[in-house]
Protein backbone atom coordinates (compact mmCIF):
# COMPACT_ATOMS: atom_id res chain seq x y z
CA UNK A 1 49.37 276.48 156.08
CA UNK A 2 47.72 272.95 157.71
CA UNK A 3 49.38 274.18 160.93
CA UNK A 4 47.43 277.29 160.77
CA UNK A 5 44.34 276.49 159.95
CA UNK A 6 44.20 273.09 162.60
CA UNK A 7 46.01 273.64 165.74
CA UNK A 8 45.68 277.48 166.71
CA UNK A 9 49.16 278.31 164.77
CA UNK A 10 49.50 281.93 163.50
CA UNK A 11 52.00 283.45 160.97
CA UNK A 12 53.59 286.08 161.93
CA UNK A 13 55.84 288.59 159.97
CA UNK A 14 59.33 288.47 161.35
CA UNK A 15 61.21 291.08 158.96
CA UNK A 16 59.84 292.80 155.34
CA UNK A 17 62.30 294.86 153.38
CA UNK A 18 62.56 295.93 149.69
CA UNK A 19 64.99 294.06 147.21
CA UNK A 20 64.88 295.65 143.79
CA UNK A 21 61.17 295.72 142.75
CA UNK A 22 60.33 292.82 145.20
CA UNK A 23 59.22 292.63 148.80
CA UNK A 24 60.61 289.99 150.65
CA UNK A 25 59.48 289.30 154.20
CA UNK A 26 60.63 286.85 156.91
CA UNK A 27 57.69 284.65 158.40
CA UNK A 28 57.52 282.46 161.72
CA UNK A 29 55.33 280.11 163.15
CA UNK A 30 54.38 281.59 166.76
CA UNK A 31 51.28 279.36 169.18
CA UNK A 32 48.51 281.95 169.96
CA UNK A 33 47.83 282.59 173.83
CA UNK A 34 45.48 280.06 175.61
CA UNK A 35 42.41 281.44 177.07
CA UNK A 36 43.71 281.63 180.96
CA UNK A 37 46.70 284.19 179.22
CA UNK A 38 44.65 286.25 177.53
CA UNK A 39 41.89 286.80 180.64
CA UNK A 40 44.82 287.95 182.60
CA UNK A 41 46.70 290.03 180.06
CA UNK A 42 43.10 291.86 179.53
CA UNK A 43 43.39 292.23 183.32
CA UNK A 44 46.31 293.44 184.08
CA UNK A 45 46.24 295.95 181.28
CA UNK A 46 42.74 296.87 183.56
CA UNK A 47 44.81 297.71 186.28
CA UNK A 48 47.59 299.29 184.64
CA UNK A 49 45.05 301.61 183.24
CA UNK A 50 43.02 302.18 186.84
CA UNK A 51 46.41 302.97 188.52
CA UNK A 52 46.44 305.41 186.22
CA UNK A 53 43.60 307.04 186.50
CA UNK A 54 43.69 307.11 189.74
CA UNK A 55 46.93 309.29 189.83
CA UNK A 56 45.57 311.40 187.38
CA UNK A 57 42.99 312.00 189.92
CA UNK A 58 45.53 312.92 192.85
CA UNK A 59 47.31 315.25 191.08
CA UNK A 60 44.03 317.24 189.65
């Protein structure tokens, strides 16, 4: 849990599935984007959403 909290580290659930009564789920350490990944994932999913409007358009 230090990792998480200090350095930007996230926990993220791998695998859940039921044994008996009991939950059990798989968890992994996974780095969160940096700041220059996110402005161009937010950008291309822009475009990808543009292109489609604009064939929407076309075919109207």
């Amino acid at each position: 849990m230090g990792a998480v909290n200090q350095k930007g580290y996230a926990c993220v659930p791998l695998s859940c599935y039921w044994k008996n009564s009991l939950v059990k789920c798989q968890i992994g350490l996974a780095l969160g984007k940096k700041q220059h990944d996110k402005r161009k994932t937010l950008k291309d999913r822009d475009w990808e959403r543009d292109k489609q409007r604009g064939f929407k358009k076309d075919l109207d």
